[in-house]
PDB file of N, CA and C in Angstrom:
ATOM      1  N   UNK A   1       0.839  -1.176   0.000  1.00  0.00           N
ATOM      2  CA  UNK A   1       0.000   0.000   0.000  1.00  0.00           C
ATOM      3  C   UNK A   1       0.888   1.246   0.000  1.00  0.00           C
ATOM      4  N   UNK A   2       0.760   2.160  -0.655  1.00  0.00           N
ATOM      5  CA  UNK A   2       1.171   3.694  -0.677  1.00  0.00           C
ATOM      6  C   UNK A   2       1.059   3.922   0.533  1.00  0.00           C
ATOM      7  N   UNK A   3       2.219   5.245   0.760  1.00  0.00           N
ATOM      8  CA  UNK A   3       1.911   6.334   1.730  1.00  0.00           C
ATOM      9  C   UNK A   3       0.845   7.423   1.605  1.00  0.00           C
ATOM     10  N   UNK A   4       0.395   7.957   2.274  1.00  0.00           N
ATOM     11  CA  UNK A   4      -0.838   8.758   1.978  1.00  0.00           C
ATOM     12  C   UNK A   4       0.594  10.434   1.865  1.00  0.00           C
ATOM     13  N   UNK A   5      -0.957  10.744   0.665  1.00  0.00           N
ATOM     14  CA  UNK A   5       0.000  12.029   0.293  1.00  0.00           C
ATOM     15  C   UNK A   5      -0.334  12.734   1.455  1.00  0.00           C
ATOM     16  N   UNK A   6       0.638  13.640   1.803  1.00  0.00           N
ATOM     17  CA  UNK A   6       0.363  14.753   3.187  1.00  0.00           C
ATOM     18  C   UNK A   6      -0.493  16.027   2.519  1.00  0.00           C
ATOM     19  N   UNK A   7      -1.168  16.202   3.655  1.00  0.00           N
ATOM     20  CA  UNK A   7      -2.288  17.712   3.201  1.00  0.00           C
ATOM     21  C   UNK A   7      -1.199  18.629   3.932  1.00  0.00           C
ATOM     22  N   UNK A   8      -0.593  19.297   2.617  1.00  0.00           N
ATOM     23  CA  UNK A   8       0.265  20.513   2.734  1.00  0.00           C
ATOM     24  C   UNK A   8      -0.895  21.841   2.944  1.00  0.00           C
ATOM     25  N   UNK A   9      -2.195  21.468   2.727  1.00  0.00           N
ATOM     26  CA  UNK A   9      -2.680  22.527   3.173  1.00  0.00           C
ATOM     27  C   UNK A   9      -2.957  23.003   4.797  1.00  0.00           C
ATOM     28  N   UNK A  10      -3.247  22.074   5.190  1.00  0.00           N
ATOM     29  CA  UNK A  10      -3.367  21.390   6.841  1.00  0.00           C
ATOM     30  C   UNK A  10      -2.042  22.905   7.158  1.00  0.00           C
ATOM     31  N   UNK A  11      -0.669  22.575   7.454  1.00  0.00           N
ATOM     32  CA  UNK A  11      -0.033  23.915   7.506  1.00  0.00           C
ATOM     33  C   UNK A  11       0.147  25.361   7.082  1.00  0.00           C
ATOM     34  N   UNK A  12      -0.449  25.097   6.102  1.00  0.00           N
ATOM     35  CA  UNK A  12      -0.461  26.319   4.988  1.00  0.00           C
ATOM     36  C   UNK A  12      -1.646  27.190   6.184  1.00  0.00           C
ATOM     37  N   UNK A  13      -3.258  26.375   6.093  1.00  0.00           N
ATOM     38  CA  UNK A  13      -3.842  27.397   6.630  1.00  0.00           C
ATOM     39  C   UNK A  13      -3.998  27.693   8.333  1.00  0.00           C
ATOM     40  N   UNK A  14      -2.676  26.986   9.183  1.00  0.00           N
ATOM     41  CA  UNK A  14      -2.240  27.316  10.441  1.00  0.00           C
ATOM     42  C   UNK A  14      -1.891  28.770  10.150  1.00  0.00           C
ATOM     43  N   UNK A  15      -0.701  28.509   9.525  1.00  0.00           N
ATOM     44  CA  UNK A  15      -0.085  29.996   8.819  1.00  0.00           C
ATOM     45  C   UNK A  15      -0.554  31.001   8.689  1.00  0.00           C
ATOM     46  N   UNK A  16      -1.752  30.814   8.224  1.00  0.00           N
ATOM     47  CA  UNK A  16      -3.096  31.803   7.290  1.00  0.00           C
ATOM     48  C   UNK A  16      -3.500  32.285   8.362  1.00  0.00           C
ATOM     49  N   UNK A  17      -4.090  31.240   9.753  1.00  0.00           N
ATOM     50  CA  UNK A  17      -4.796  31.605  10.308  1.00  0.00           C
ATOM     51  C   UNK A  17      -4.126  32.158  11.665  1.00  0.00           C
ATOM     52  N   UNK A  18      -2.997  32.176  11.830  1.00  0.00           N
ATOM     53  CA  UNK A  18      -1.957  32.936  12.549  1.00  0.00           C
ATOM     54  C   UNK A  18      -1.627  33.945  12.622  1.00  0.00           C
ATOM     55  N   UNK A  19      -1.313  34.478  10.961  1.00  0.00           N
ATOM     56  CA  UNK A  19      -0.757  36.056  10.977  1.00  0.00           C
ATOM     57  C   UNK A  19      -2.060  36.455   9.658  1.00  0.00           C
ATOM     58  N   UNK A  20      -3.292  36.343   9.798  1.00  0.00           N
ATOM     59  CA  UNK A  20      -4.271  37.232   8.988  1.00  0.00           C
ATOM     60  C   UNK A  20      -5.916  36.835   9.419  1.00  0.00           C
ATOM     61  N   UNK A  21      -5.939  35.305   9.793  1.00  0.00           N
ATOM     62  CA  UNK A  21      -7.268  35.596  10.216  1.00  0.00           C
ATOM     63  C   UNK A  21      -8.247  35.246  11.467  1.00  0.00           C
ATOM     64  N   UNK A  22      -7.066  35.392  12.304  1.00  0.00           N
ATOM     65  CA  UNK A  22      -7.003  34.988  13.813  1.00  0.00           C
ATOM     66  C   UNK A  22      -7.118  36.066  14.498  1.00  0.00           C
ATOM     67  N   UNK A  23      -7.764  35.994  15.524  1.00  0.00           N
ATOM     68  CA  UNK A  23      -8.557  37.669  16.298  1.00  0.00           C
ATOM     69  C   UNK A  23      -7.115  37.844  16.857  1.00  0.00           C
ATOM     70  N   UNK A  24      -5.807  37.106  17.378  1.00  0.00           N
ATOM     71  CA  UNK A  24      -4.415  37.980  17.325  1.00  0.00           C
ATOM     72  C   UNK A  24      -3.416  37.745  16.161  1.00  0.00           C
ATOM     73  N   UNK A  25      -4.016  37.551  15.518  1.00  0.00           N
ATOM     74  CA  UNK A  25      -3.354  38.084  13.545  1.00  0.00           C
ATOM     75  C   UNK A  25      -2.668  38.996  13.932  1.00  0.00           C
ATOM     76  N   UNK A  26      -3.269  40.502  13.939  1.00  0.00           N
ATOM     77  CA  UNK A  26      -2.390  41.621  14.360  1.00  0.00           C
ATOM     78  C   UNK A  26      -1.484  41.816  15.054  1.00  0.00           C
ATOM     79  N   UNK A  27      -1.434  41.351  16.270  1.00  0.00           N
ATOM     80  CA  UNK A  27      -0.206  41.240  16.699  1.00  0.00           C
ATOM     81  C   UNK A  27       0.666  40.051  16.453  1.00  0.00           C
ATOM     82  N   UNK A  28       0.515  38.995  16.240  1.00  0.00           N
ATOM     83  CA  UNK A  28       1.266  38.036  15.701  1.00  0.00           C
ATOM     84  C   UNK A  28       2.006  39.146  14.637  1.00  0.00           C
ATOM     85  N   UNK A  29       1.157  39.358  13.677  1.00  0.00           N
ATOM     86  CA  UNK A  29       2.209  40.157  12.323  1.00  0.00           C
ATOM     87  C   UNK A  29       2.914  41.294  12.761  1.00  0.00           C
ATOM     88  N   UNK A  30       2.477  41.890  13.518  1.00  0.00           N
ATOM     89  CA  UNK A  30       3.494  42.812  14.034  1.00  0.00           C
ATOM     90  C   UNK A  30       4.616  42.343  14.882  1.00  0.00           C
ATOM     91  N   UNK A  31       4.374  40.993  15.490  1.00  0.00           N
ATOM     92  CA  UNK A  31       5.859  39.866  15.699  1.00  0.00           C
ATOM     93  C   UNK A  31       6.631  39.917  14.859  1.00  0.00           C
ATOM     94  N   UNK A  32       5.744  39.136  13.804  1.00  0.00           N
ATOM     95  CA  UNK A  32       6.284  38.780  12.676  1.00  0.00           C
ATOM     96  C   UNK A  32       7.407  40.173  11.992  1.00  0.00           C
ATOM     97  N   UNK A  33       6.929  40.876  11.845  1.00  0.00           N
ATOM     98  CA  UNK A  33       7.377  41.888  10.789  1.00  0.00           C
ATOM     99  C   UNK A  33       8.657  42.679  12.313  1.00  0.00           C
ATOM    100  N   UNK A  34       8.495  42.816  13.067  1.00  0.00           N
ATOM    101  CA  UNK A  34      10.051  42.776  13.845  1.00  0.00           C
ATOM    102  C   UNK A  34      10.621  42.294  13.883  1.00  0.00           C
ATOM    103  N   UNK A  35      10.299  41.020  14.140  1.00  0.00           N
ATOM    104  CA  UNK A  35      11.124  40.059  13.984  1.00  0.00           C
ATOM    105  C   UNK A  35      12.175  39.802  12.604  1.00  0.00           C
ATOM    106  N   UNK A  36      11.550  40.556  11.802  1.00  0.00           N
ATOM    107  CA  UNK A  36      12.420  40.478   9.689  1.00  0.00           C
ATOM    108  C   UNK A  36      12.723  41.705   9.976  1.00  0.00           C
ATOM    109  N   UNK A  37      13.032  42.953  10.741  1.00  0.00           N
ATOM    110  CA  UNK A  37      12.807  43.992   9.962  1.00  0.00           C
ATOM    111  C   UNK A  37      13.993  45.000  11.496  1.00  0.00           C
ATOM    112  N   UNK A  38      14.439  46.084  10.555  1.00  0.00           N
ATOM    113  CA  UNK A  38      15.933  46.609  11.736  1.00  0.00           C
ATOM    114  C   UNK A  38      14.513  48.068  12.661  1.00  0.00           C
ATOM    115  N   UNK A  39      13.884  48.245  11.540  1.00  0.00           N
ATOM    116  CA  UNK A  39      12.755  49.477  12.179  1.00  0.00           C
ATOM    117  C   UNK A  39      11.499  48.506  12.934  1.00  0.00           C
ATOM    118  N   UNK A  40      11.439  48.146  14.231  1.00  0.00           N
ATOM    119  CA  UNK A  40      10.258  47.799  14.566  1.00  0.00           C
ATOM    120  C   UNK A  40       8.846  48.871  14.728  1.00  0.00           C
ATOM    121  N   UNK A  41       7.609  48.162  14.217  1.00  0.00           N
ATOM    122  CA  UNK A  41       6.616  49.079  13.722  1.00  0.00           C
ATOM    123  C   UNK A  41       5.724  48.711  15.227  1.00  0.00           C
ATOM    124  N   UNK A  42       5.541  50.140  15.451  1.00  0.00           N
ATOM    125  CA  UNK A  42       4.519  50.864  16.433  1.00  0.00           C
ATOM    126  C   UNK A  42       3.314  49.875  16.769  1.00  0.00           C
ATOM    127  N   UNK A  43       2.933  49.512  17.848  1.00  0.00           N
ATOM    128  CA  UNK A  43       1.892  48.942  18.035  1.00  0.00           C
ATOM    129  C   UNK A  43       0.231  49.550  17.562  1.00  0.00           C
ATOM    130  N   UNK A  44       0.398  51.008  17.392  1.00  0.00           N
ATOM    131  CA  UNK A  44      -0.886  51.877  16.378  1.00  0.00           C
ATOM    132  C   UNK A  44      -0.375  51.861  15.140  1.00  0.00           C
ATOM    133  N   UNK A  45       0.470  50.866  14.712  1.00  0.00           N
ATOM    134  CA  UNK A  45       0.640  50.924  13.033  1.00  0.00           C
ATOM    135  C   UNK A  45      -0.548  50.429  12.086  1.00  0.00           C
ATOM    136  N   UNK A  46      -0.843  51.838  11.259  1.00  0.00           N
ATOM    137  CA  UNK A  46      -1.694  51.033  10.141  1.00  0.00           C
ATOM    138  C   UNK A  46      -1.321  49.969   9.335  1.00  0.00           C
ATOM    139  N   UNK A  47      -2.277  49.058   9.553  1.00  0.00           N
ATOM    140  CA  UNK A  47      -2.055  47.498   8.802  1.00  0.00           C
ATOM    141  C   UNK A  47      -3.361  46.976   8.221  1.00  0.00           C
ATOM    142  N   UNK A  48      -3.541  46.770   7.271  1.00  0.00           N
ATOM    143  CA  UNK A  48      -4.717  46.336   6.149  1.00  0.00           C
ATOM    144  C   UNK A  48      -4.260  45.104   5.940  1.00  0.00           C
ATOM    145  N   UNK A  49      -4.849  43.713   5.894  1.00  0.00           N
ATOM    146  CA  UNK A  49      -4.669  43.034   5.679  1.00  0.00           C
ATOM    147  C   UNK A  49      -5.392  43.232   4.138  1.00  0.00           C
ATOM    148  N   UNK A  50      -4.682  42.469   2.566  1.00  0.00           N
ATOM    149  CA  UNK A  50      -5.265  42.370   1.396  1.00  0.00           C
ATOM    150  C   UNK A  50      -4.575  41.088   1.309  1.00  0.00           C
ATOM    151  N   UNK A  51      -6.006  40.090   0.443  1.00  0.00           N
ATOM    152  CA  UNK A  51      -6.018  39.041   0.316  1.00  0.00           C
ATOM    153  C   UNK A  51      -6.261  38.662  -1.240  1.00  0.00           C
ATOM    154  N   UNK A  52      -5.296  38.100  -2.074  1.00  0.00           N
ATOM    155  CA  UNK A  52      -5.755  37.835  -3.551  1.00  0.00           C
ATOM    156  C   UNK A  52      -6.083  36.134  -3.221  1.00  0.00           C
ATOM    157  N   UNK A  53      -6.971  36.298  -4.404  1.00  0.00           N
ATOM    158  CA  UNK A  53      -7.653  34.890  -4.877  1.00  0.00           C
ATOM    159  C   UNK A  53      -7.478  34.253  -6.081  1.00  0.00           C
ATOM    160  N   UNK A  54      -7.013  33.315  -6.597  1.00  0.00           N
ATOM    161  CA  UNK A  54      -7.131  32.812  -8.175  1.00  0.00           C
ATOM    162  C   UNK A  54      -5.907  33.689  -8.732  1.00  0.00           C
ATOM    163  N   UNK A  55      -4.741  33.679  -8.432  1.00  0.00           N
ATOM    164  CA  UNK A  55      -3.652  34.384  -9.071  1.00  0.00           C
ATOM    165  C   UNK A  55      -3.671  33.963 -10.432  1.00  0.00           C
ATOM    166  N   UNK A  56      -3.442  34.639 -11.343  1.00  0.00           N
ATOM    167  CA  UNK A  56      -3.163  34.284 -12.704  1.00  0.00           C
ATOM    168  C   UNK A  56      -3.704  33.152 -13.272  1.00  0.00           C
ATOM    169  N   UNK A  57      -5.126  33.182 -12.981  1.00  0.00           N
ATOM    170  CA  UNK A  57      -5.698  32.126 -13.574  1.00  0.00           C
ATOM    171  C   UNK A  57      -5.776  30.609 -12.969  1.00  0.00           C
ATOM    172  N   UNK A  58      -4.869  30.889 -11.811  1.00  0.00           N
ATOM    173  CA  UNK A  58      -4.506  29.362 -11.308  1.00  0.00           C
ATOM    174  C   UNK A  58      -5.303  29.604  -9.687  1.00  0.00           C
ATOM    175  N   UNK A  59      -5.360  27.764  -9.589  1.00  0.00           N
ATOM    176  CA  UNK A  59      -5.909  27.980  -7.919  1.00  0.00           C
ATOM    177  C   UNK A  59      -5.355  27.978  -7.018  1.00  0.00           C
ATOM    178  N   UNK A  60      -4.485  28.969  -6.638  1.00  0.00           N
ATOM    179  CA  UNK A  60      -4.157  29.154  -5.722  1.00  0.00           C
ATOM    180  C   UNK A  60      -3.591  30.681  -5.584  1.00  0.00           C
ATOM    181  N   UNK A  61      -3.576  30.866  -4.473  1.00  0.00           N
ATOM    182  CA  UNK A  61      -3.544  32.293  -3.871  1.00  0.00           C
ATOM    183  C   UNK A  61      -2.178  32.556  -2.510  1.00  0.00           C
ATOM    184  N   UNK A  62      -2.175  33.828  -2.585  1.00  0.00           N
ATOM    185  CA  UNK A  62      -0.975  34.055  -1.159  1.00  0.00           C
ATOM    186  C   UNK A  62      -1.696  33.931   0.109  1.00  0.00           C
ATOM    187  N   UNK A  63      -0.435  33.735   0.759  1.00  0.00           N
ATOM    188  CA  UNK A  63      -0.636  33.416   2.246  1.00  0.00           C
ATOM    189  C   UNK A  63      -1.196  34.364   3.179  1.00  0.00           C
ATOM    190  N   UNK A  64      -0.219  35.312   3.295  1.00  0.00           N
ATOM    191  CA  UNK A  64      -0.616  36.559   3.771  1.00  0.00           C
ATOM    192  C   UNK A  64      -0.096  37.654   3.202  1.00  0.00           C
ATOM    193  N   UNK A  65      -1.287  38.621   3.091  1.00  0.00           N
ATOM    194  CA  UNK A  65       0.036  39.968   2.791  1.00  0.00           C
ATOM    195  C   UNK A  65      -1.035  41.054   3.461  1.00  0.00           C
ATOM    196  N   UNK A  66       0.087  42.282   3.900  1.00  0.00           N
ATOM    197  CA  UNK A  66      -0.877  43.590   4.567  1.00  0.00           C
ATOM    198  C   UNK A  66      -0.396  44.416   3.575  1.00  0.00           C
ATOM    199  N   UNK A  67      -0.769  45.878   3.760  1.00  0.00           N
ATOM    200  CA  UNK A  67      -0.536  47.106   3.418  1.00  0.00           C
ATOM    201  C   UNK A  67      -0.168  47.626   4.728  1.00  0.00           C
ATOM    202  N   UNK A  68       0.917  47.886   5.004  1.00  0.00           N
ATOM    203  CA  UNK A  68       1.736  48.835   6.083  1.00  0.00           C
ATOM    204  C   UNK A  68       1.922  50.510   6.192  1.00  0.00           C
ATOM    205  N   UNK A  69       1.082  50.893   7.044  1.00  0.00           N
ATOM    206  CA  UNK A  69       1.065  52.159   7.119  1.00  0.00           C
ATOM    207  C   UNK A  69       1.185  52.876   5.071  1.00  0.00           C
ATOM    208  N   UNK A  70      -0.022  52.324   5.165  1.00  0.00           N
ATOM    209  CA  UNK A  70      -0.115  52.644   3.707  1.00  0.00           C
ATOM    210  C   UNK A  70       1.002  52.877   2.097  1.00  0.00           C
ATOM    211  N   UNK A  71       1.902  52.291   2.385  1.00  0.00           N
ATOM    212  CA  UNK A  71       3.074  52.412   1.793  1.00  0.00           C
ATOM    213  C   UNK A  71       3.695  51.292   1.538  1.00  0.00           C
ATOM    214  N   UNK A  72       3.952  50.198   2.179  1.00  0.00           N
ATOM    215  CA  UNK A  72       4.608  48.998   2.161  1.00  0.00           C
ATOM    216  C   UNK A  72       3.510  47.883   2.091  1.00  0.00           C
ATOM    217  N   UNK A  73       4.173  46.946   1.058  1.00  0.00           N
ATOM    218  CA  UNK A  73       3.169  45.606   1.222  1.00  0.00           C
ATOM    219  C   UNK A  73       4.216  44.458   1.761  1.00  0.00           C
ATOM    220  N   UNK A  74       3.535  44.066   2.676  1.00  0.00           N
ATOM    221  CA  UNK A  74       4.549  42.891   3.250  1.00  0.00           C
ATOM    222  C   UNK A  74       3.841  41.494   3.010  1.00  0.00           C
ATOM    223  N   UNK A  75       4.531  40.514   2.010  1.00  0.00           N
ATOM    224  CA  UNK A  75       4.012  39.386   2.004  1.00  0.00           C
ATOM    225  C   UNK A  75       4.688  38.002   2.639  1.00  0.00           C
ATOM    226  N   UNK A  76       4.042  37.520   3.035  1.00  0.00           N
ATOM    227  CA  UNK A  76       4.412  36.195   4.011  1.00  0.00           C
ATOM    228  C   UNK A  76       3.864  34.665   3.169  1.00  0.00           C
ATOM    229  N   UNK A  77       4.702  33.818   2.834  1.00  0.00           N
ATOM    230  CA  UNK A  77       4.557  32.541   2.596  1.00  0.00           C
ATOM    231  C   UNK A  77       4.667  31.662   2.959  1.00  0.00           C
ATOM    232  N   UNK A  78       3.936  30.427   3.473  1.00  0.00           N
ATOM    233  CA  UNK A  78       4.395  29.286   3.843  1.00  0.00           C
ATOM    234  C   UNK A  78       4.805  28.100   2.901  1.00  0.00           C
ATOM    235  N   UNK A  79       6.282  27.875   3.258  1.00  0.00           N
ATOM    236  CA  UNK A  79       6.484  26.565   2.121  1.00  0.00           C
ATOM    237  C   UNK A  79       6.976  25.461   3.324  1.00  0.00           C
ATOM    238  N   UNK A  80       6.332  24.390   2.759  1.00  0.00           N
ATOM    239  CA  UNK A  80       7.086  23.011   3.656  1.00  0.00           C
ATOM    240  C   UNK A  80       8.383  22.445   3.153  1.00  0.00           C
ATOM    241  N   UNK A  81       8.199  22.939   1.406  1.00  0.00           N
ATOM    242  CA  UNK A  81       9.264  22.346   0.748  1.00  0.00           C
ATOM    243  C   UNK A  81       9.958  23.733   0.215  1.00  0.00           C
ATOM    244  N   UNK A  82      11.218  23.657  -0.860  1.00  0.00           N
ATOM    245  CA  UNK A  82      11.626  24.820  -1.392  1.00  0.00           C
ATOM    246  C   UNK A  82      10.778  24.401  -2.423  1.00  0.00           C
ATOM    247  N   UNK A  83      11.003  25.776  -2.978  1.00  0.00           N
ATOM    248  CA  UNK A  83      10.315  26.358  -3.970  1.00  0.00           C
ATOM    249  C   UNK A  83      10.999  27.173  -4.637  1.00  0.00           C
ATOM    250  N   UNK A  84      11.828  26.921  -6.152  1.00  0.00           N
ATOM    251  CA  UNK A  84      12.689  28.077  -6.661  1.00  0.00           C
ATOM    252  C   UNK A  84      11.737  29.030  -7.144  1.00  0.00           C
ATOM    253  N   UNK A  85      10.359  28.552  -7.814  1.00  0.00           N
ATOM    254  CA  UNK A  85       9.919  30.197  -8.188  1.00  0.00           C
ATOM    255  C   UNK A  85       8.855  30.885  -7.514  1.00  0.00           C
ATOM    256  N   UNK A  86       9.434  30.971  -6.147  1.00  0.00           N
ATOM    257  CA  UNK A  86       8.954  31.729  -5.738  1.00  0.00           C
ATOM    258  C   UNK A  86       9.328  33.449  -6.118  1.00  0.00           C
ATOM    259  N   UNK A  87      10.404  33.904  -6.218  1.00  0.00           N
ATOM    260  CA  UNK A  87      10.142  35.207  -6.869  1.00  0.00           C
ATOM    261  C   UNK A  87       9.573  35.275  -7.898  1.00  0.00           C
ATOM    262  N   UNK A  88       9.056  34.371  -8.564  1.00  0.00           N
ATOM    263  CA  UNK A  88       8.382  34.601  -9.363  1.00  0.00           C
ATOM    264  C   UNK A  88       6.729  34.863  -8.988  1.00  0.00           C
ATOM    265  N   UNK A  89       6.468  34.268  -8.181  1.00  0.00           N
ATOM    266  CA  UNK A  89       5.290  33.809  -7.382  1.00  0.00           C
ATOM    267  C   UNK A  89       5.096  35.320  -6.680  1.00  0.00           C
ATOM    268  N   UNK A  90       5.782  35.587  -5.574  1.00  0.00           N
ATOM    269  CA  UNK A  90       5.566  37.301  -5.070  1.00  0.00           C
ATOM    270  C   UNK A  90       5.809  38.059  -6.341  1.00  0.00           C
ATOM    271  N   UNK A  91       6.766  38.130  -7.844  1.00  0.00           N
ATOM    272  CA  UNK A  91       5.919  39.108  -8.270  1.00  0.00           C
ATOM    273  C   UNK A  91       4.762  38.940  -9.058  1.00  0.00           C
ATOM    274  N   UNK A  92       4.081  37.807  -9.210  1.00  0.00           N
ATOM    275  CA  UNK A  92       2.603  37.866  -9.967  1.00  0.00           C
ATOM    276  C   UNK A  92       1.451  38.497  -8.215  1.00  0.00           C
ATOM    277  N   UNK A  93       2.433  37.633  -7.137  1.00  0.00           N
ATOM    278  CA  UNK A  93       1.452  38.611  -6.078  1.00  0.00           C
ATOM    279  C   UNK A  93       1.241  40.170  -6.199  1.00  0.00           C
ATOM    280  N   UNK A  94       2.666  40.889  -5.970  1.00  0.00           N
ATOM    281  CA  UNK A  94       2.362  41.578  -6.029  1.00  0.00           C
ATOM    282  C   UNK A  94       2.050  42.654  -6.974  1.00  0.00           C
ATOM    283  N   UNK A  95       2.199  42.349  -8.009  1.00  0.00           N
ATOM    284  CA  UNK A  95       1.181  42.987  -9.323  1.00  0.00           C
ATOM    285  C   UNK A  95      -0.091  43.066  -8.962  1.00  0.00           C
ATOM    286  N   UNK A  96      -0.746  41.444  -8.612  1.00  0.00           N
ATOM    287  CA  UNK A  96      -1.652  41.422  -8.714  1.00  0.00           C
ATOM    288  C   UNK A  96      -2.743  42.203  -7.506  1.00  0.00           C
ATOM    289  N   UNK A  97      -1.667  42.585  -5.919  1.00  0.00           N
ATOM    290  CA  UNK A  97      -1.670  43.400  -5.459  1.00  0.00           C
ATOM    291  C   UNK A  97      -2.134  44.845  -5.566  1.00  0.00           C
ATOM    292  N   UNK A  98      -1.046  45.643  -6.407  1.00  0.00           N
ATOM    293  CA  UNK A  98      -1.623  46.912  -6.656  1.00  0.00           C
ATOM    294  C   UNK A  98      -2.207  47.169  -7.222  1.00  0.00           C
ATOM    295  N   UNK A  99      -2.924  46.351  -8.658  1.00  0.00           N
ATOM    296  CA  UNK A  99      -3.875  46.504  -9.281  1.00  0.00           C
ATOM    297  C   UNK A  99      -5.229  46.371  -7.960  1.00  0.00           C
ATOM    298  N   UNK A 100      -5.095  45.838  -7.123  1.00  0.00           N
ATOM    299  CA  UNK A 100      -6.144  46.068  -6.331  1.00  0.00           C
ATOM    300  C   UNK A 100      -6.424  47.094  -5.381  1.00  0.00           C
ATOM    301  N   UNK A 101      -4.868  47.453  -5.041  1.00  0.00           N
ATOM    302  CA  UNK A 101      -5.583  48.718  -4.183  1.00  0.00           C
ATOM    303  C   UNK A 101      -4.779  50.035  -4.874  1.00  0.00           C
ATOM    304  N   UNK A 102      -4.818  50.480  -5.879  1.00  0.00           N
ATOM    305  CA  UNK A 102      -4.540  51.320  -6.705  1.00  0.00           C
ATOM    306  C   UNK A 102      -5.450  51.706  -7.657  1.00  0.00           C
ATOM    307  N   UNK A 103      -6.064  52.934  -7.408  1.00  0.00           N
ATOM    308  CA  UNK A 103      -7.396  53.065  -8.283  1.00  0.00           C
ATOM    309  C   UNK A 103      -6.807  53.262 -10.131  1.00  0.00           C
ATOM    310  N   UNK A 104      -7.410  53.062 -10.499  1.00  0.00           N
ATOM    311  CA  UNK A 104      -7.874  52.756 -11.950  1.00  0.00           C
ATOM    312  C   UNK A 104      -7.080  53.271 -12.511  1.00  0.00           C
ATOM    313  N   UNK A 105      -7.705  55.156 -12.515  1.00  0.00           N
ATOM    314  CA  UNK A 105      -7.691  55.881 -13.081  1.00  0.00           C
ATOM    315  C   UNK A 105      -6.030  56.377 -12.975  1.00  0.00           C
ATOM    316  N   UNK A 106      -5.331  56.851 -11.390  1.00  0.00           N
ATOM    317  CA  UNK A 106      -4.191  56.863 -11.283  1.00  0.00           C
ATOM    318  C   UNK A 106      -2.968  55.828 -11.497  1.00  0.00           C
ATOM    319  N   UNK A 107      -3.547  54.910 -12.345  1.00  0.00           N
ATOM    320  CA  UNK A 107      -2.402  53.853 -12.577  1.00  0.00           C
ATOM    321  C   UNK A 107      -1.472  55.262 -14.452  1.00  0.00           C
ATOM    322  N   UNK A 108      -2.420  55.455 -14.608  1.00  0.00           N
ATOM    323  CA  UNK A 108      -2.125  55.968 -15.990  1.00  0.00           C
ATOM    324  C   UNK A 108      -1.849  57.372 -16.265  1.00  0.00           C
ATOM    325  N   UNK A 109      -1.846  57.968 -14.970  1.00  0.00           N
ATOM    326  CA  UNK A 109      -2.428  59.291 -14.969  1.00  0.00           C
ATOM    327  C   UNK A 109      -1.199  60.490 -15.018  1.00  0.00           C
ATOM    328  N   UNK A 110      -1.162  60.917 -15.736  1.00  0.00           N
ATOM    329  CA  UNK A 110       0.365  62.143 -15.981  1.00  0.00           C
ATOM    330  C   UNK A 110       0.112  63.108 -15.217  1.00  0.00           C
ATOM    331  N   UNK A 111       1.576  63.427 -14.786  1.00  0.00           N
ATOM    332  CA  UNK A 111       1.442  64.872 -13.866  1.00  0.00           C
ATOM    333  C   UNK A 111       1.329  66.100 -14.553  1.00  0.00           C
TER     334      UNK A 111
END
């Protein structure tokens, strides 16, 4: 008999539900993001959590990502295994990112 394949999702949405949709998400990510980072961010830091769905046609989507004090997008992934394209992977995220919270009209718009 086979081994049973492992549900890599089973961790994936610990992850998920750790730093985005857990009533201490927020502070977990504000762990999180000191913990990576030499500027630790303010406990009144604006943080938006944005969530894409169906990236590029495919099923599957990012882990976590916020909008940081309106300026920075910080994205978080869980892998069990490596993964070489993942830069490839954060940038279809985050394209697919600012097309969402970047209105329309100012994507095109001359000074």
């Amino acid at each position: 008999m086979a081994d049973p394949i492992p549900n890599r999702k089973h961790k994936d949405s610990v992850f998920i539900d750790l730093f985005q949709t857990d009533e201490t998400a927020r502070q977990n990510f504000i762990s999180l993001y000191n913990a990576l980072h030499d500027t630790p961010l303010p406990p009144d830091a604006s943080i938006n959590p944005i969530r894409l769905e169906q990236v590029m046609y495919m099923a599957f989507s990012n882990d976590v990502s916020c909008l940081v004090e309106d300026k920075i997008i910080v994205l978080a992934e869980h892998q069990s295994t490596i993964n070489e394209n993942m830069p490839l992977r954060f940038l279809e995220y985050v394209t697919r990112l600012y097309e969402q919270i970047m209105d329309k009209e100012s994507r095109y718009h001359r000074k």
